[in-house]
C-alpha atoms as a PDB file:
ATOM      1  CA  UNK A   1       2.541  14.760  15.349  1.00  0.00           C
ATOM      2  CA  UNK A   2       2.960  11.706  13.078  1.00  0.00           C
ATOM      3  CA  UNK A   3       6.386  10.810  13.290  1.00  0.00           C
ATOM      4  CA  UNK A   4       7.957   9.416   9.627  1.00  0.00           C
ATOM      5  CA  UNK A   5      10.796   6.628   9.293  1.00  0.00           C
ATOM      6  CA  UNK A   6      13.626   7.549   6.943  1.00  0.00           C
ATOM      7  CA  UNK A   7      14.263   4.076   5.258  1.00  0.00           C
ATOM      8  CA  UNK A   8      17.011   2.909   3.355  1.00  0.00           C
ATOM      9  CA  UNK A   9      15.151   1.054   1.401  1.00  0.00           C
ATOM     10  CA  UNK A  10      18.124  -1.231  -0.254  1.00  0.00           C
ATOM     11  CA  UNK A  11      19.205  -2.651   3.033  1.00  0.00           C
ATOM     12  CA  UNK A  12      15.829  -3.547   4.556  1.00  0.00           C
ATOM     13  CA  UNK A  13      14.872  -5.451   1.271  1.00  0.00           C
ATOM     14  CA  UNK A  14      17.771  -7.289   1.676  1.00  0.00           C
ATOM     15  CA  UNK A  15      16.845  -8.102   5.248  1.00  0.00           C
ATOM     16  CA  UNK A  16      13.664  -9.235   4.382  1.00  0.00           C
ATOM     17  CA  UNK A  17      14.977 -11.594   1.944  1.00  0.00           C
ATOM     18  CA  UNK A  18      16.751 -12.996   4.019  1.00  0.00           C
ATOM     19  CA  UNK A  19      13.771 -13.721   6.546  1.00  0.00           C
ATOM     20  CA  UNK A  20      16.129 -12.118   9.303  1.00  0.00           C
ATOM     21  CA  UNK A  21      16.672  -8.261  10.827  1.00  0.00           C
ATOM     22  CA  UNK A  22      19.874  -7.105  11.922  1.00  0.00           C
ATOM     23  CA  UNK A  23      20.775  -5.313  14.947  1.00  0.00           C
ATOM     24  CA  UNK A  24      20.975  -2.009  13.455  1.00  0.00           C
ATOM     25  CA  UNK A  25      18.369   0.930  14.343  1.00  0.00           C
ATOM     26  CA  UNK A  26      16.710   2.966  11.736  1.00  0.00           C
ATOM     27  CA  UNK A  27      16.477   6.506  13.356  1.00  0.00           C
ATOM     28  CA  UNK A  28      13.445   8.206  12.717  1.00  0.00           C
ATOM     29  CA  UNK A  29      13.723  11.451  11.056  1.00  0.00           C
ATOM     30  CA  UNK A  30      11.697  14.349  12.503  1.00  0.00           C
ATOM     31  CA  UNK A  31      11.898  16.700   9.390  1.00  0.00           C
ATOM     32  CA  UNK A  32      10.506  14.278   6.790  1.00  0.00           C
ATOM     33  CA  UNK A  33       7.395  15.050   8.275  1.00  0.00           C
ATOM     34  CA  UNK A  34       5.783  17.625   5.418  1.00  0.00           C
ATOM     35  CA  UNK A  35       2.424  18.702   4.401  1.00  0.00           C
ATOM     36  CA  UNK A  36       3.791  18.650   0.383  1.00  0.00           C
ATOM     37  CA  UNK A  37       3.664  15.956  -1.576  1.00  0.00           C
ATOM     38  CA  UNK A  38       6.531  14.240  -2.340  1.00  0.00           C
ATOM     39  CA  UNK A  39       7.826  14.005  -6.488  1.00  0.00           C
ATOM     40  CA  UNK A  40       7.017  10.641  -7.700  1.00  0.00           C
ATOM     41  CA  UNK A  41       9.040   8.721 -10.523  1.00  0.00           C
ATOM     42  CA  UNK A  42       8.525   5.799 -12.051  1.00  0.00           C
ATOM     43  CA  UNK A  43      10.883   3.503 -10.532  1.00  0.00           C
ATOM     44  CA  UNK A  44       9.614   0.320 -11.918  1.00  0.00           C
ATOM     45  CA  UNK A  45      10.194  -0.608 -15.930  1.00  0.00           C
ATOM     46  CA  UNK A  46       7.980   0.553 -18.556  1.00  0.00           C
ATOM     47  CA  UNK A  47       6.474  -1.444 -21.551  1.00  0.00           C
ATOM     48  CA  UNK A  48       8.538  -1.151 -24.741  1.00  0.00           C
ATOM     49  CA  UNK A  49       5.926   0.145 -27.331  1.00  0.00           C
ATOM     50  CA  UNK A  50       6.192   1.301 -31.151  1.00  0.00           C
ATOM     51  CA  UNK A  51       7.243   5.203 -31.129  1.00  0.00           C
ATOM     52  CA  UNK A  52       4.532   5.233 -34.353  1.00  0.00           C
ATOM     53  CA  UNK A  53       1.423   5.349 -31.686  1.00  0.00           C
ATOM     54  CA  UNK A  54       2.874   8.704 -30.844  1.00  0.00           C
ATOM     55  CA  UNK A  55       1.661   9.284 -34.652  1.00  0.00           C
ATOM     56  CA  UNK A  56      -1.935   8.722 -33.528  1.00  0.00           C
ATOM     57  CA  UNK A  57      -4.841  10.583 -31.846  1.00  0.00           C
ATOM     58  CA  UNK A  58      -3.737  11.228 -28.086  1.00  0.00           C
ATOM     59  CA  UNK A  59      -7.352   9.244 -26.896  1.00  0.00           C
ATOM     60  CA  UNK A  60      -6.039   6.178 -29.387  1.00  0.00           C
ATOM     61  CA  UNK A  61      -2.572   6.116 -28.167  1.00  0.00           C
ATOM     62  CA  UNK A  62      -1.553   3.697 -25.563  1.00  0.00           C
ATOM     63  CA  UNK A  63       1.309   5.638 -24.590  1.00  0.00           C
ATOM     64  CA  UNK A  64      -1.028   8.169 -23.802  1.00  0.00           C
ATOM     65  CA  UNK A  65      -3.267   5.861 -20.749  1.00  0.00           C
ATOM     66  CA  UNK A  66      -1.997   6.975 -17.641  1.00  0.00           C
ATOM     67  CA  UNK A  67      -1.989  10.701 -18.974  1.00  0.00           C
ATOM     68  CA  UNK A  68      -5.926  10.488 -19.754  1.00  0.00           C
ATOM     69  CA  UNK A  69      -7.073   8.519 -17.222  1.00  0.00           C
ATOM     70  CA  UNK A  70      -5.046  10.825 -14.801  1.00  0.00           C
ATOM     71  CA  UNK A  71      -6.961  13.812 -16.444  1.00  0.00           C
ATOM     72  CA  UNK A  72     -10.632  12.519 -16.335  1.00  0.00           C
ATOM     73  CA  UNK A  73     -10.298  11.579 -12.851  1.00  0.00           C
ATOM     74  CA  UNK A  74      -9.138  15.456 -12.058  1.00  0.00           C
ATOM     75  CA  UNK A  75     -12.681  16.254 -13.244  1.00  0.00           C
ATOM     76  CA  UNK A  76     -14.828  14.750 -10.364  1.00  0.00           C
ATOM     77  CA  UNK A  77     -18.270  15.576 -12.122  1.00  0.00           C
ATOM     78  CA  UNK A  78     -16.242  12.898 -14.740  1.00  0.00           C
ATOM     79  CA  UNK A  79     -15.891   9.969 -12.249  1.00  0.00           C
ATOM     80  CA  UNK A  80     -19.175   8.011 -13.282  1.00  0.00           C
ATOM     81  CA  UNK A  81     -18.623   9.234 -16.906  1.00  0.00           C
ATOM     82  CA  UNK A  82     -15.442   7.280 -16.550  1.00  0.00           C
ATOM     83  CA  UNK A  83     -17.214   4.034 -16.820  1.00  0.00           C
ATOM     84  CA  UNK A  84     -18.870   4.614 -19.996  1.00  0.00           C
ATOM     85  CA  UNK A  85     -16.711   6.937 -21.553  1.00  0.00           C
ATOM     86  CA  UNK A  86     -15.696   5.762 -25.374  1.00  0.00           C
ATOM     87  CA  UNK A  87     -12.249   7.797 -25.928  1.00  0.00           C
ATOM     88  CA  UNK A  88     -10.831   5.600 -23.304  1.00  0.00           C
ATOM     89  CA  UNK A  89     -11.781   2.576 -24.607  1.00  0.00           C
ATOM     90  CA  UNK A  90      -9.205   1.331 -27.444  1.00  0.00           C
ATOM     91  CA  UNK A  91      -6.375   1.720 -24.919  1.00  0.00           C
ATOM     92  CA  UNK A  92      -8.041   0.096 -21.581  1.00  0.00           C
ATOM     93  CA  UNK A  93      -5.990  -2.987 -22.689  1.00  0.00           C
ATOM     94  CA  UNK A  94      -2.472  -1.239 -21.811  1.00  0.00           C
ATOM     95  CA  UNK A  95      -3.851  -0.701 -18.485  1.00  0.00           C
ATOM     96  CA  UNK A  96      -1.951  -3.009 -16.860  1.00  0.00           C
ATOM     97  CA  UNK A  97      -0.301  -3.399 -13.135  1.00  0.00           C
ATOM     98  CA  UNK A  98       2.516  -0.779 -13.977  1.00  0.00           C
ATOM     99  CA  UNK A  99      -0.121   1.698 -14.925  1.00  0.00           C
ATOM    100  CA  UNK A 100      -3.205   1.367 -12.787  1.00  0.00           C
ATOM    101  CA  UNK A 101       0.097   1.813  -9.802  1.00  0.00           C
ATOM    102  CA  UNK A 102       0.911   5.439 -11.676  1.00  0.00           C
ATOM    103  CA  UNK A 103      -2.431   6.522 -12.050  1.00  0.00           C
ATOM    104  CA  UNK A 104      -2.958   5.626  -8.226  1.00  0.00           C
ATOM    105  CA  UNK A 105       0.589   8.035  -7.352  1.00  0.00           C
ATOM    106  CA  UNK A 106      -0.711  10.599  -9.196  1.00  0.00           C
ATOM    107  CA  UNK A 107      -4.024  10.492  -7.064  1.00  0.00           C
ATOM    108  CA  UNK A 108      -2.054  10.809  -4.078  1.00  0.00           C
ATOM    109  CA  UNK A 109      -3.407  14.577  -3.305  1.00  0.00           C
ATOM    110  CA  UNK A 110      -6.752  13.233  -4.048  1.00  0.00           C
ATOM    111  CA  UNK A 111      -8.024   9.899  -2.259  1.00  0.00           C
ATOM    112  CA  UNK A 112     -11.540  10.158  -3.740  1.00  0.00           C
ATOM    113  CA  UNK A 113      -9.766   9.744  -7.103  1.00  0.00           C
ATOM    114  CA  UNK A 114      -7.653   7.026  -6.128  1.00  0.00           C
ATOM    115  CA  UNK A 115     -10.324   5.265  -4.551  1.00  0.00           C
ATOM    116  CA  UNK A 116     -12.746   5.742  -7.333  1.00  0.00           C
ATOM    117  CA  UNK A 117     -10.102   4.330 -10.103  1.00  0.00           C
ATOM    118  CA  UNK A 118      -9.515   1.834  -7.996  1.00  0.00           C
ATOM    119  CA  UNK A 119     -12.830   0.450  -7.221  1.00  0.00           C
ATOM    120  CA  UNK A 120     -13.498   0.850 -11.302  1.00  0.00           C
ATOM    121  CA  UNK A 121     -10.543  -1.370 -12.485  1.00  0.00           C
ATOM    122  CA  UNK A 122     -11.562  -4.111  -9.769  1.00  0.00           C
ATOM    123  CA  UNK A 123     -15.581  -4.013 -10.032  1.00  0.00           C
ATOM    124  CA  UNK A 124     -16.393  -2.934 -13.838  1.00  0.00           C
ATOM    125  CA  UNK A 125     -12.930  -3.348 -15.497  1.00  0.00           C
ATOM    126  CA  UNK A 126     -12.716  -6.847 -13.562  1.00  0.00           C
ATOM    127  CA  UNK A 127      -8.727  -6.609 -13.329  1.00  0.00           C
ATOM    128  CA  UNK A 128      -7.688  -8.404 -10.241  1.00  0.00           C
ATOM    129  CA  UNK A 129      -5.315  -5.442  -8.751  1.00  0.00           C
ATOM    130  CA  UNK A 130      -1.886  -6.710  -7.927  1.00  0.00           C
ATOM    131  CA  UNK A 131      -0.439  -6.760  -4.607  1.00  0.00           C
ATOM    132  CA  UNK A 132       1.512  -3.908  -5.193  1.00  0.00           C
ATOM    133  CA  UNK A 133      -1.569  -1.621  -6.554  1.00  0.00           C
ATOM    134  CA  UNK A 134      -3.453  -2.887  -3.336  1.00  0.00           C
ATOM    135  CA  UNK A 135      -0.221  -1.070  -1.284  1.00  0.00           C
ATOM    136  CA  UNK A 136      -0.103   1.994  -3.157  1.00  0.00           C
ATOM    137  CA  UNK A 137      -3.783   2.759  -2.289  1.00  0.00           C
ATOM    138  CA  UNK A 138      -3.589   1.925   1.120  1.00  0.00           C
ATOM    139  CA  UNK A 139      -0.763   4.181   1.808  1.00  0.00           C
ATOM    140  CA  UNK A 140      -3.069   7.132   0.181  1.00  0.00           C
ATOM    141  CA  UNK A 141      -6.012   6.173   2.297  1.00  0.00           C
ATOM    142  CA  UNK A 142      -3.466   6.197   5.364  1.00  0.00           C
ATOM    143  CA  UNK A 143      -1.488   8.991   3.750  1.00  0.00           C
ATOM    144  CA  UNK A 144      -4.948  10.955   3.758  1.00  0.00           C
ATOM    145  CA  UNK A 145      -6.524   9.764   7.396  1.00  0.00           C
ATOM    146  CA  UNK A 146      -8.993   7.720   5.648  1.00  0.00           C
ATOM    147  CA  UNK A 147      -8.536   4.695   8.191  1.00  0.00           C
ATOM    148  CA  UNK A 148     -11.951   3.282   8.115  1.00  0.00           C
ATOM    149  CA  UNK A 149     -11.537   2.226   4.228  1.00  0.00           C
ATOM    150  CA  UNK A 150      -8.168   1.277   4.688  1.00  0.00           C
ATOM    151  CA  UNK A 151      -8.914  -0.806   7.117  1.00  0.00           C
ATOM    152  CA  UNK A 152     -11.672  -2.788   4.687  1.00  0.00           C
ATOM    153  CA  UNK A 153      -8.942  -3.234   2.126  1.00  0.00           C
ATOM    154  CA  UNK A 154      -5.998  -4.382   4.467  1.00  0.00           C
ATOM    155  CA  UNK A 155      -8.706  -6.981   5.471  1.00  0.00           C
ATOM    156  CA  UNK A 156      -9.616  -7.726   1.797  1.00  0.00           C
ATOM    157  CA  UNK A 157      -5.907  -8.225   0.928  1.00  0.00           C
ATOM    158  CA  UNK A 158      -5.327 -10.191   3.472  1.00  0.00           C
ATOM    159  CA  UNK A 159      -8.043 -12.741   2.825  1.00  0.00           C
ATOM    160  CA  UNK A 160      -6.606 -12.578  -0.603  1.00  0.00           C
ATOM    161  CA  UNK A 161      -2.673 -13.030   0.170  1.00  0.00           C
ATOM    162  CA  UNK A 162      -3.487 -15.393   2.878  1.00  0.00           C
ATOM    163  CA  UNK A 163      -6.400 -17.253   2.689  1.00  0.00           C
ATOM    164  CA  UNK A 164      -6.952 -17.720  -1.243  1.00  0.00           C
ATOM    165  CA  UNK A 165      -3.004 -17.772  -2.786  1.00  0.00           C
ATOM    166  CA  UNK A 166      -4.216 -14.398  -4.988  1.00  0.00           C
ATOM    167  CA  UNK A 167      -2.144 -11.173  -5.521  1.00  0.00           C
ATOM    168  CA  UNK A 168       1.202 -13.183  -4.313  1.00  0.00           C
ATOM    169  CA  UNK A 169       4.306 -11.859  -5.855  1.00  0.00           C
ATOM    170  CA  UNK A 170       7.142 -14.231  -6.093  1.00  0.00           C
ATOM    171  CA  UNK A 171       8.331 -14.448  -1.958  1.00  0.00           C
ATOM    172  CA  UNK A 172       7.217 -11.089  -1.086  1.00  0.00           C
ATOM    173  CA  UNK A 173       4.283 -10.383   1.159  1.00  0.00           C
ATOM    174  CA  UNK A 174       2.060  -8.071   2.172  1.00  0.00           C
ATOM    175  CA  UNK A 175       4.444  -6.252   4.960  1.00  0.00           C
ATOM    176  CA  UNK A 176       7.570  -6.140   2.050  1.00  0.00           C
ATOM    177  CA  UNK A 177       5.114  -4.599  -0.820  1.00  0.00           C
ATOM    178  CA  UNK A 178       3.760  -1.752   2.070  1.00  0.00           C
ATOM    179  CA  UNK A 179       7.561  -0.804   2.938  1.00  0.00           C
ATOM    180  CA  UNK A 180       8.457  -0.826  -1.048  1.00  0.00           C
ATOM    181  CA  UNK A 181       5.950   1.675  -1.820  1.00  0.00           C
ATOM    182  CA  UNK A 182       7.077   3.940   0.514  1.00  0.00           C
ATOM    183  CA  UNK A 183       9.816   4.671  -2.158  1.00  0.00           C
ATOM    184  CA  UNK A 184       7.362   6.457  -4.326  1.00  0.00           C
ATOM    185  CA  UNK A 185       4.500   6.993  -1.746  1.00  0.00           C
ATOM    186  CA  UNK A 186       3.690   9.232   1.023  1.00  0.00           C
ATOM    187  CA  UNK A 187       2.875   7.491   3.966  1.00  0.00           C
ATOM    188  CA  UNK A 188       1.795   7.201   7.301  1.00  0.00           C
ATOM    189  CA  UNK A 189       3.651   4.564   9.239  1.00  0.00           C
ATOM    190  CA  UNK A 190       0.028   4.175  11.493  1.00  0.00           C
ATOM    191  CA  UNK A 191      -0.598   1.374   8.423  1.00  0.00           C
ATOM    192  CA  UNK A 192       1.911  -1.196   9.734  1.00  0.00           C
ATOM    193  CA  UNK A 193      -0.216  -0.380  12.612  1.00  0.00           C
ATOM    194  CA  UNK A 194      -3.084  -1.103  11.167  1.00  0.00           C
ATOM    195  CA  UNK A 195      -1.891  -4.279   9.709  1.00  0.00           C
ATOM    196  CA  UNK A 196      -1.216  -6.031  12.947  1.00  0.00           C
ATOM    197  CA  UNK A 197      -5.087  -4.941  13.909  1.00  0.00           C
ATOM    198  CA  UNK A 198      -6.306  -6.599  10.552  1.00  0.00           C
ATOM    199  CA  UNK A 199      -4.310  -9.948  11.422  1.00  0.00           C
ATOM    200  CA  UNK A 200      -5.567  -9.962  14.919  1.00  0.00           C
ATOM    201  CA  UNK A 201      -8.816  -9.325  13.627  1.00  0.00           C
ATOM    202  CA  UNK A 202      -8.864 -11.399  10.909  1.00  0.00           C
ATOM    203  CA  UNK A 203      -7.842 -14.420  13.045  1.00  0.00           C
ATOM    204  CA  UNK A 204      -4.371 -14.508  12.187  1.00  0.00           C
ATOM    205  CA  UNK A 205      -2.414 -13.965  15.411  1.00  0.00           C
ATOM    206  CA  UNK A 206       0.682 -15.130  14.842  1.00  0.00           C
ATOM    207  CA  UNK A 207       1.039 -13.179  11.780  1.00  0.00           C
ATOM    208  CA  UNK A 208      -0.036  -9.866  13.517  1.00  0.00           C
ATOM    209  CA  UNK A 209       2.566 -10.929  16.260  1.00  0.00           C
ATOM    210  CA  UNK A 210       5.521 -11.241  13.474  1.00  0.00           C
ATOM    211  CA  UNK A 211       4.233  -8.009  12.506  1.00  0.00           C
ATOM    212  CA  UNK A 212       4.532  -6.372  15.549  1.00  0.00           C
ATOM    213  CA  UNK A 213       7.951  -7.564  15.640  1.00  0.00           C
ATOM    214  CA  UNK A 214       8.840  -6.523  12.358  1.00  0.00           C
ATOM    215  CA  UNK A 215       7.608  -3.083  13.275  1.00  0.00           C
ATOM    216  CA  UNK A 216       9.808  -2.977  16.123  1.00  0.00           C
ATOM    217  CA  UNK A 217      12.802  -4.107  14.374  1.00  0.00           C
ATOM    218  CA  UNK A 218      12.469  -1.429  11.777  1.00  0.00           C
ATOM    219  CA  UNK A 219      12.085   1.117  14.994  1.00  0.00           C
ATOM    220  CA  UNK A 220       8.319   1.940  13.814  1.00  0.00           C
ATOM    221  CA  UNK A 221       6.982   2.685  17.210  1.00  0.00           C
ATOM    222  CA  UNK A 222       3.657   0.633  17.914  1.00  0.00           C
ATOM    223  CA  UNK A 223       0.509   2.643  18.764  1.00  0.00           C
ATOM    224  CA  UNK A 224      -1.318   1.707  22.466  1.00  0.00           C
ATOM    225  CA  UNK A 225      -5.043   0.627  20.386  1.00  0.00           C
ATOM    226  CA  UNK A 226      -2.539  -2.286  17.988  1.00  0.00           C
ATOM    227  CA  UNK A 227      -0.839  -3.224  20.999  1.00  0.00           C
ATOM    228  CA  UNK A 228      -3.979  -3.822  23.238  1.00  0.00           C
ATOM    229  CA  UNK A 229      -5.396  -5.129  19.794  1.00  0.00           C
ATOM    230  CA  UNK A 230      -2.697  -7.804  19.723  1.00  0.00           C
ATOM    231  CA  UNK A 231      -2.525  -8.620  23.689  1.00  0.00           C
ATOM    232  CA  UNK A 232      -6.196  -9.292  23.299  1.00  0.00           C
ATOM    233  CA  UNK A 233      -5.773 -11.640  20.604  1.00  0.00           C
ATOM    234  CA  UNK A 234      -2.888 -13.765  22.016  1.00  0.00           C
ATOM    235  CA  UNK A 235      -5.027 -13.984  25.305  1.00  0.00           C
ATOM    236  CA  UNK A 236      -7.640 -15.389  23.372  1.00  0.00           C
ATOM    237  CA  UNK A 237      -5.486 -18.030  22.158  1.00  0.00           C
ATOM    238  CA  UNK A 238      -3.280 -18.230  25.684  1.00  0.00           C
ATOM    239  CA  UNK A 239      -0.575 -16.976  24.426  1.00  0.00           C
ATOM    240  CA  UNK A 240       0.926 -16.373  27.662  1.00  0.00           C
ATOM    241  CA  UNK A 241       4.537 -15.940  27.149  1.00  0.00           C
ATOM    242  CA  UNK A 242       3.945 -13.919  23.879  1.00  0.00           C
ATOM    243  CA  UNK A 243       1.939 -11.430  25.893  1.00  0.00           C
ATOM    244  CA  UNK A 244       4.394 -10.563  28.855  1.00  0.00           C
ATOM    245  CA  UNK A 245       6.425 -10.203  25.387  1.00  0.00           C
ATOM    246  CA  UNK A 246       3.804  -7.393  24.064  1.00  0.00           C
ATOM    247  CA  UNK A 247       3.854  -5.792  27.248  1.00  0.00           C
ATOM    248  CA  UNK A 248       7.236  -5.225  27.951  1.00  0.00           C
ATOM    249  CA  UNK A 249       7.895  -3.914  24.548  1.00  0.00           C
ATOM    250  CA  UNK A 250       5.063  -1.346  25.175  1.00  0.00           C
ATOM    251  CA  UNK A 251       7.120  -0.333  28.382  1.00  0.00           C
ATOM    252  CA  UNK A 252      10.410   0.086  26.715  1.00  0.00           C
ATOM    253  CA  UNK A 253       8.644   3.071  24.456  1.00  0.00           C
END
């Protein structure tokens, strides 16, 4: 049974701010664990617009974006119609960060959705998701066991963040953005997982290591396959003292 972390969320931001953890455990809570999704709000601020759109045709109103975009997608003969549909197309422009994130939250019962809205605002829309939109669909892959495409864009978003300077929001990385959407999210904590494999993997040891010890610190219990994933990788690089670190830690669990 996948075992779920009851955050609170205020304190941890605060700790990674401050580039430090404190001593203090996060217990793990074995009834958050549920097969229902979660009720989502919109925790992040909306766009201020003119209370006269609500005057016009719902499919001309860009209040009205998330709503219709949310609908089409429950249609799933509608996903390719999506691209060339023309009631959509006077209020693509308010499809911005905030939005694209809602329309992914709403997918959350649905990855095939989420996936397929996502893959149409970064291919044929050519928006450049942020790195928050990136998190929210990786925890609904996670959420829904689809590991294998996760895993694809936890490596794309990490060539991104890392490599290229793209998708960076003011200090905040990728590790901050994944535990910030867990607010509004569900999630499977086997993603932080994940993300040390896609470091290791992606030749970025160190970071999967300060991953690995971020995971710890926030009592998210490390899987065997990221830990051998990450002994491998130091080894490669003789990281000696850093694995007898790895290994102890996977004794201590």
């Amino acid at each position: 049974m996948i075992r779920r972390l009851s955050i609170y969320l205020p304190t941890l931001f605060q700790s990674f701010s401050n580039s430090t953890f404190t001593n203090e455990t996060l217990p793990f809570s074995s009834s958050s664990s549920s097969s229902t999704l979660i009720t989502l709000h919109d925790s992040h601020s909306k766009r201020t617009l003119s209370p006269f759109y609500n005057l016009l045709p719902p499919t001309q109103n860009p209040n009205n974006v998330v709503n219709l975009i949310s609908s089409i997608l429950k249609h799933k003969s509608s996903h390719l119609s999506l691209l060339q549909s023309n009631e959509i197309k006077g209020i693509l422009p308010q499809l911005g960060p905030h939005e694209i994130s809602r329309v992914l939250l709403r997918c959350q019962s649905d990855h095939s959705s989420a996936l397929t809205f996502f893959n149409w605002v970064k291919n044929d829309l050519n928006i450049t998701p942020t790195l928050q939109n990136y998190c929210v669909i990786l925890h609904v892959l996670a959420w829904s066991r689809v590991f294998s495409q996760a895993m694809e864009l936890l490596a794309e978003l990490i060539q991104m963040v890392e490599v290229e300077g793209v998708c960076a929001s003011s200090n905040e990385g990728i590790y901050e953005n994944l535990v910030g959407c867990t607010e509004d999210c569900n999630w499977n904590p086997v993603i932080f997982d994940m993300l040390v494999k896609a470091y290791v993997k992606g030749g970025m040891v160190e970071k999967g290591l300060e991953t690995f010890r971020r995971n710890i610190e926030t009592c998210l219990i490390p899987n065997v396959i990221a830990c051998n994933c990450l002994l491998s990788g130091l080894s490669r690089f003789n990281y000696i003292t850093q694995c007898w670190e790895v290994y102890e830690e996977m004794g201590s669990v």
